[in-house]
Protein backbone atom coordinates (compact mmCIF):
# COMPACT_ATOMS: atom_id res chain seq x y z
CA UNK A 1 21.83 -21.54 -148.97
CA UNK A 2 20.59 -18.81 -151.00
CA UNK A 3 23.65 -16.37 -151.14
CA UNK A 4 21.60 -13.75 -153.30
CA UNK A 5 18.75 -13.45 -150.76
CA UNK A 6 21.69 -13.58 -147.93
CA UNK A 7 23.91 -10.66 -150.03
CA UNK A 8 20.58 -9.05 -149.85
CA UNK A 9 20.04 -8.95 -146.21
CA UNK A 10 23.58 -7.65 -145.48
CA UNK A 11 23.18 -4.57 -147.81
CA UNK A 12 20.37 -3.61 -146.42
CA UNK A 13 21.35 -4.06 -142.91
CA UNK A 14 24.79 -1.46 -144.27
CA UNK A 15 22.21 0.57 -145.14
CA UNK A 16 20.60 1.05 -142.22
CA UNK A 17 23.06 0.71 -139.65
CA UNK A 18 25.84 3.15 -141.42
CA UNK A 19 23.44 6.53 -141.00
CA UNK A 20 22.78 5.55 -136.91
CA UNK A 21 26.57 4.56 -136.85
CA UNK A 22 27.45 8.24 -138.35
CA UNK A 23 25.33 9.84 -135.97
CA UNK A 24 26.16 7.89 -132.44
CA UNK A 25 29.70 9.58 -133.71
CA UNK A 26 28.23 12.69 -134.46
CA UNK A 27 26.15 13.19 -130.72
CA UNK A 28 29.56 13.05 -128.14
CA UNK A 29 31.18 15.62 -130.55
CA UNK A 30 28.36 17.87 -130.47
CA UNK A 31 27.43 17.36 -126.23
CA UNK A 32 31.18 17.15 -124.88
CA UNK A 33 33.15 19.66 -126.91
CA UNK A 34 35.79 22.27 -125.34
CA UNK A 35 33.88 25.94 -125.27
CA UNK A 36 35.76 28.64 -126.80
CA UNK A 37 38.39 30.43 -124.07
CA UNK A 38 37.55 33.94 -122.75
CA UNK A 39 40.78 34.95 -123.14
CA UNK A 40 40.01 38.86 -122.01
CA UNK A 41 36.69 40.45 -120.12
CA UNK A 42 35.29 43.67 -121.45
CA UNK A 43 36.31 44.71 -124.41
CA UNK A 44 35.75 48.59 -124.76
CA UNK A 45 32.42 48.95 -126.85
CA UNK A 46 31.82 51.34 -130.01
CA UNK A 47 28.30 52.16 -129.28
CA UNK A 48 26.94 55.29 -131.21
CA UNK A 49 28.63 54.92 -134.62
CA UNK A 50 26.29 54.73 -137.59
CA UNK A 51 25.94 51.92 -139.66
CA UNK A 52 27.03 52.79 -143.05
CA UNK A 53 24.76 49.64 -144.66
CA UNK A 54 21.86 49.84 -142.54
CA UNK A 55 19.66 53.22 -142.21
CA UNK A 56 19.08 54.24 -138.89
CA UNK A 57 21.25 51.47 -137.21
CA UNK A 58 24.50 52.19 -135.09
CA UNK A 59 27.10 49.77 -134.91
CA UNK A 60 28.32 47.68 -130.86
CA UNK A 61 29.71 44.96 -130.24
CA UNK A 62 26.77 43.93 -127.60
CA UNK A 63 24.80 41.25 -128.25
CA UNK A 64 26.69 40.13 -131.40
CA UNK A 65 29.28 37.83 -132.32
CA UNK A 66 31.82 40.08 -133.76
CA UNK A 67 35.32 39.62 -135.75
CA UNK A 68 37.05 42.97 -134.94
CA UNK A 69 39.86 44.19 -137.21
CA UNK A 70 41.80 47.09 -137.80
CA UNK A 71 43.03 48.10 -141.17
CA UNK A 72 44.94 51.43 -140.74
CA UNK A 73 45.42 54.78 -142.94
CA UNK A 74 45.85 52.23 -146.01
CA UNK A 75 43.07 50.08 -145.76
CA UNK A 76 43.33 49.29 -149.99
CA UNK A 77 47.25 48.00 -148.67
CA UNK A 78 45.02 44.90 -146.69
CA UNK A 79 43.27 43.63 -149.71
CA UNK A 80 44.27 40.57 -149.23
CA UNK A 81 43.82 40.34 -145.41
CA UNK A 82 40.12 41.79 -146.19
CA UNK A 83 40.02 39.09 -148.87
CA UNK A 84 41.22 35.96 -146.85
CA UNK A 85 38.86 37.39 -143.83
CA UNK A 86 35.88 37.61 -146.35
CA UNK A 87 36.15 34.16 -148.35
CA UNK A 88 37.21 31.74 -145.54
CA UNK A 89 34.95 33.82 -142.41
CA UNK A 90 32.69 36.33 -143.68
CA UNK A 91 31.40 33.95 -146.69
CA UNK A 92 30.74 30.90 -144.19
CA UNK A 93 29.14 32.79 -141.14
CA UNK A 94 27.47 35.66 -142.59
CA UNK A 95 24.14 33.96 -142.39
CA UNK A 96 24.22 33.00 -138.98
CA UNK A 97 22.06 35.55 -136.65
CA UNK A 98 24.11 38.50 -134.78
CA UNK A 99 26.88 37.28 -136.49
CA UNK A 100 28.76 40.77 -137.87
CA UNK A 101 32.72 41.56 -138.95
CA UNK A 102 33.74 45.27 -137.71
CA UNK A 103 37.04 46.74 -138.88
CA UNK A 104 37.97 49.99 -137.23
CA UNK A 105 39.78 52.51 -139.25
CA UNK A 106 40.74 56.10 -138.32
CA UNK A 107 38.53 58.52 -139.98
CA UNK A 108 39.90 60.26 -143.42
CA UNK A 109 40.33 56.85 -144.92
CA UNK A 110 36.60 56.78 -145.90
CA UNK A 111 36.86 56.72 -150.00
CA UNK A 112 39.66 54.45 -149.53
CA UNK A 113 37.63 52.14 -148.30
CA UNK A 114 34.98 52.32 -150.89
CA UNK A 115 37.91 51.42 -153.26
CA UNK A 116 38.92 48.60 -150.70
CA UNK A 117 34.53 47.17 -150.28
CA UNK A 118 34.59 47.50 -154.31
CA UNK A 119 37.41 45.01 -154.21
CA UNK A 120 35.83 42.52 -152.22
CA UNK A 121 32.36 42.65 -152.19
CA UNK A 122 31.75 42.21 -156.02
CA UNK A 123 28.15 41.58 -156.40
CA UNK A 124 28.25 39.64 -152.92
CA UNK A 125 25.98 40.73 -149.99
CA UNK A 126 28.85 42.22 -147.06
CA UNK A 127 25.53 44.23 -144.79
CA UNK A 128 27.18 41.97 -142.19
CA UNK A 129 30.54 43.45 -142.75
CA UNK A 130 30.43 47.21 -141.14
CA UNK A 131 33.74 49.72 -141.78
CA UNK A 132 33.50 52.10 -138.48
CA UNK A 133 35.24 55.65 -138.85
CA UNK A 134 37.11 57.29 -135.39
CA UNK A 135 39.24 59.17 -134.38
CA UNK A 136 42.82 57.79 -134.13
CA UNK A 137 42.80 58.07 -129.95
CA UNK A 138 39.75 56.25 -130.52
CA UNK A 139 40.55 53.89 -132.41
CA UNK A 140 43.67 53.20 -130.01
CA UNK A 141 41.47 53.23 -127.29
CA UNK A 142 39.60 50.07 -128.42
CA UNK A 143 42.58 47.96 -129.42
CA UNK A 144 43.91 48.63 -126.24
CA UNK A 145 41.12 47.07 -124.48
CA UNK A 146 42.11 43.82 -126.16
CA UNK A 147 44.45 41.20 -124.90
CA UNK A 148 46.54 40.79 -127.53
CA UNK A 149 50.87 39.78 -128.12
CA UNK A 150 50.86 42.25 -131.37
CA UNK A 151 50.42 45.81 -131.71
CA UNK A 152 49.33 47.97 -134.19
CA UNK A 153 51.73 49.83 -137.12
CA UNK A 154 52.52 53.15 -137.38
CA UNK A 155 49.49 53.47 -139.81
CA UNK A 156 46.88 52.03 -137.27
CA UNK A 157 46.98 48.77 -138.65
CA UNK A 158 47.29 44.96 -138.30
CA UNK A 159 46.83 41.49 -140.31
CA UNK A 160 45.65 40.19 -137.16
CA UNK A 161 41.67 40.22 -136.13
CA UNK A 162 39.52 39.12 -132.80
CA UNK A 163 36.61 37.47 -131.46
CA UNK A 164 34.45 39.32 -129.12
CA UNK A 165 31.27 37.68 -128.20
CA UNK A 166 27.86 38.90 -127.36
CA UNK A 167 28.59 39.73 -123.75
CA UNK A 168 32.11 42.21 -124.51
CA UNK A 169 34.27 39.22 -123.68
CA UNK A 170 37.41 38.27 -126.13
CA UNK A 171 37.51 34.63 -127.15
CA UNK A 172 40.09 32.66 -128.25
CA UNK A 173 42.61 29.66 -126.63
CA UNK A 174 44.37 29.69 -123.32
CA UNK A 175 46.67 27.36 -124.72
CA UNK A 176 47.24 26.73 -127.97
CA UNK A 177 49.86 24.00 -127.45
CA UNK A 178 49.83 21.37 -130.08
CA UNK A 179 49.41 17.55 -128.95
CA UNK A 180 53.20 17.04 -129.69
CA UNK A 181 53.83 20.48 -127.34
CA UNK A 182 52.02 19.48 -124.76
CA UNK A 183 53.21 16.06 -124.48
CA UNK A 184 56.94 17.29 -124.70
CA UNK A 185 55.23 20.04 -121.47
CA UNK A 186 56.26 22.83 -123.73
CA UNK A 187 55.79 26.53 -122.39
CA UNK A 188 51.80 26.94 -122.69
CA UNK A 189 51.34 29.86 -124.84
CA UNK A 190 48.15 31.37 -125.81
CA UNK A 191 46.14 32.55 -129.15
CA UNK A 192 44.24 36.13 -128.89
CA UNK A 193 44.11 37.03 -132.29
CA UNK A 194 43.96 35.66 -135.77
CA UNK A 195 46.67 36.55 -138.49
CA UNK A 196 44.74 36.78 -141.73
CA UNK A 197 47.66 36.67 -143.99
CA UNK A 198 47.81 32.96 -142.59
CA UNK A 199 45.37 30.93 -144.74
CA UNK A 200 45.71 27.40 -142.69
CA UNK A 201 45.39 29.79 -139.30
CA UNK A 202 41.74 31.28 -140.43
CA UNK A 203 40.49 27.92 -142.24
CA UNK A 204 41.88 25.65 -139.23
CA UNK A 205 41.50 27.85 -136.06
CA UNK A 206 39.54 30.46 -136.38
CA UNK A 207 36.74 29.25 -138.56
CA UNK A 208 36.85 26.34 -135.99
CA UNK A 209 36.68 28.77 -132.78
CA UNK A 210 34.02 31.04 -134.75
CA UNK A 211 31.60 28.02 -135.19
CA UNK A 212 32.66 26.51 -131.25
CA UNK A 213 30.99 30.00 -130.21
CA UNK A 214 28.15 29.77 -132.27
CA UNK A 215 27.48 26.05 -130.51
CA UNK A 216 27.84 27.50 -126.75
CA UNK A 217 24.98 30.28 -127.54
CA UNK A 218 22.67 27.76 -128.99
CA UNK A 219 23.09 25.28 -126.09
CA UNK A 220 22.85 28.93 -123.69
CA UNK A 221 19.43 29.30 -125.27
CA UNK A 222 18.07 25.90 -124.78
CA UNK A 223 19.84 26.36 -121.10
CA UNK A 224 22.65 23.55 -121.33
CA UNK A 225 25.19 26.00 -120.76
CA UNK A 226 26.57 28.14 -117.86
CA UNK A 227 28.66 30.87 -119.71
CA UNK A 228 28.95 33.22 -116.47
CA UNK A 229 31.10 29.86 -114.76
CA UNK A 230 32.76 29.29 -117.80
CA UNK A 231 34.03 32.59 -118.16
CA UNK A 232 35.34 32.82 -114.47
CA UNK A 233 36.63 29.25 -114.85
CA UNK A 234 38.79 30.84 -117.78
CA UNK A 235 40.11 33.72 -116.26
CA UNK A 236 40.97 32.49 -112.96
CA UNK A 237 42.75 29.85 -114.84
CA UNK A 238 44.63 32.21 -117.04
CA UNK A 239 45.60 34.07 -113.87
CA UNK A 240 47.10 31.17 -112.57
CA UNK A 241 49.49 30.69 -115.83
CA UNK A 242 50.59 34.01 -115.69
C-alpha cells in the first residue's frame, strides 16, 4: 500500500470537509436564534434636537438602533462608563447602518462635555455618538418612558444604558436566568438596562443583544421575520410574569 499517496488523500479530504463542517455549524445558529426581547413599547422620542456632528441633522430615536444613556450634571465624573461604552459598543457597531449611541444630559453641562468627547474620542471618528442637551423635566421625561429597575441620581445620572430599536421599542431579556437558575426554577428576573461599569456585562450581554438586533432587521428586510408578532408575543408574555 502506498501510505504517502494514502496520507495524501486524507489531508486533502480535512481540507475540504473542515470549511463545509464549520459552516453546517455556522447555518442553525444563524436561522434558529432567540430574537432580542421587547422588554418595553414606546419609548418617548427626542425628535427636534440638533445634531451637534452633523449640519442640518436633528437627532430621534426612529428608525435607528440606538444605545441611550444618561450621564448627569457631571458627565467628565462617567469617563469611564463613556469609555467602557465606547471601546467594547461604540468601537464594534459604529459601522453598521442606523446604528447611533445618544446620551441625554441636562443642558448647562455643554463644555463639560467637550472635556468628556476630548477624553474619548482621541483622533477616533464618534459622528455616531450624539450628546443631546434638555431641559432637566425633559430629560426626566424620557427616562421615565423606559422600563427600567434603576433610577437616576440626584445629578441626572446613571452607569446604566438601553436599547431602543428602530420602531421606539426597548430591547433587552425577559429573563435573564442563567442555565443553573433556571434549572434550580429560580425567580425569573429580567435585564432592561446595561451597567457600563460592568466590563463582562457589556462584552457578554450587551454586545451579544446589540448584534441579535442587528440579525432580526436584516432577516426583516429579506422578509424572514415577523417583528409586529414578536413584539406582542413578548409583551403579552411579560404580562403574564408580572
Amino acid at each position: 500500500m502506498d501510505y504517502k499517496k494514502v496520507g495524501r488523500y486524507v489531508v486533502l479530504g480535512t481540507l475540504f470537509f473542515l470549511p463545509v463542517t464549520f459552516l453546517l455549524f455556522l447555518y442553525p445558529a444563524t436561522h434558529n436564534y432567540t430574537p432580542l426581547d421587547v422588554v418595553n413599547a414606546s419609548v418617548l422620542d427626542i425628535d427636534g434636537i440638533p445634531s451637534e456632528t452633523k449640519t442640518n441633522e436633528t437627532i430621534v430615536f426612529k428608525g435607528h438602533i440606538t444605545v441611550l444613556g444618561f450621564f448627569g450634571e457631571q458627565p467628565i465624573q462617567k469617563l469611564i462608563t463613556a469609555s467602557n461604552l465606547k471601546e467594547l459598543v461604540y468601537d464594534k457597531f459604529k459601522g453598521f447602518k442606523r446604528f447611533q449611541i445618544v446620551i441625554v444630559m441636562p443642558k448647562g453641562t455643554e463644555s463639560e462635555v467637550e472635556t468628556l468627547k476630548k477624553e474619548i474620542a482621541s483622533y477616533e471618528d464618534i459622528r455616531f455618538w450624539h450628546f443631546v442637551f434638555m431641559e432637566a423635566e425633559a430629560v426626566k421625561a424620557v427616562f421615565d418612558s423606559l422600563k427600567t429597575n434603576v433610577q437616576l441620581d440626584n445629578n441626572l445620572s446613571t452607569d446604566q444604558v438601553f436599547i431602543i430599536d428602530q420602531d421606539l421599542n426597548q430591547r433587552g431579556r425577559i429573563d435573564d436566568r442563567t442555565d443553573n437558575e433556571k434549572a434550580k426554577q429560580t425567580t425569573v428576573y429580567g435585564l432592561y438596562s446595561y451597567n457600563c461599569i460592568e466590563v463582562s456585562e457589556i462584552k457578554n450581554k450587551m454586545s451579544e443583544d446589540v448584534r441579535i438586533l442587528f440579525t432580526e432587521y436584516r432577516q426583516k428586510r429579506k422578509g424572514e421575520f415577523d417583528s409586529q408578532t414578536r413584539r406582542e408575543n413578548d409583551l403579552k408574555e411579560q404580562d403574564e410574569e408580572n
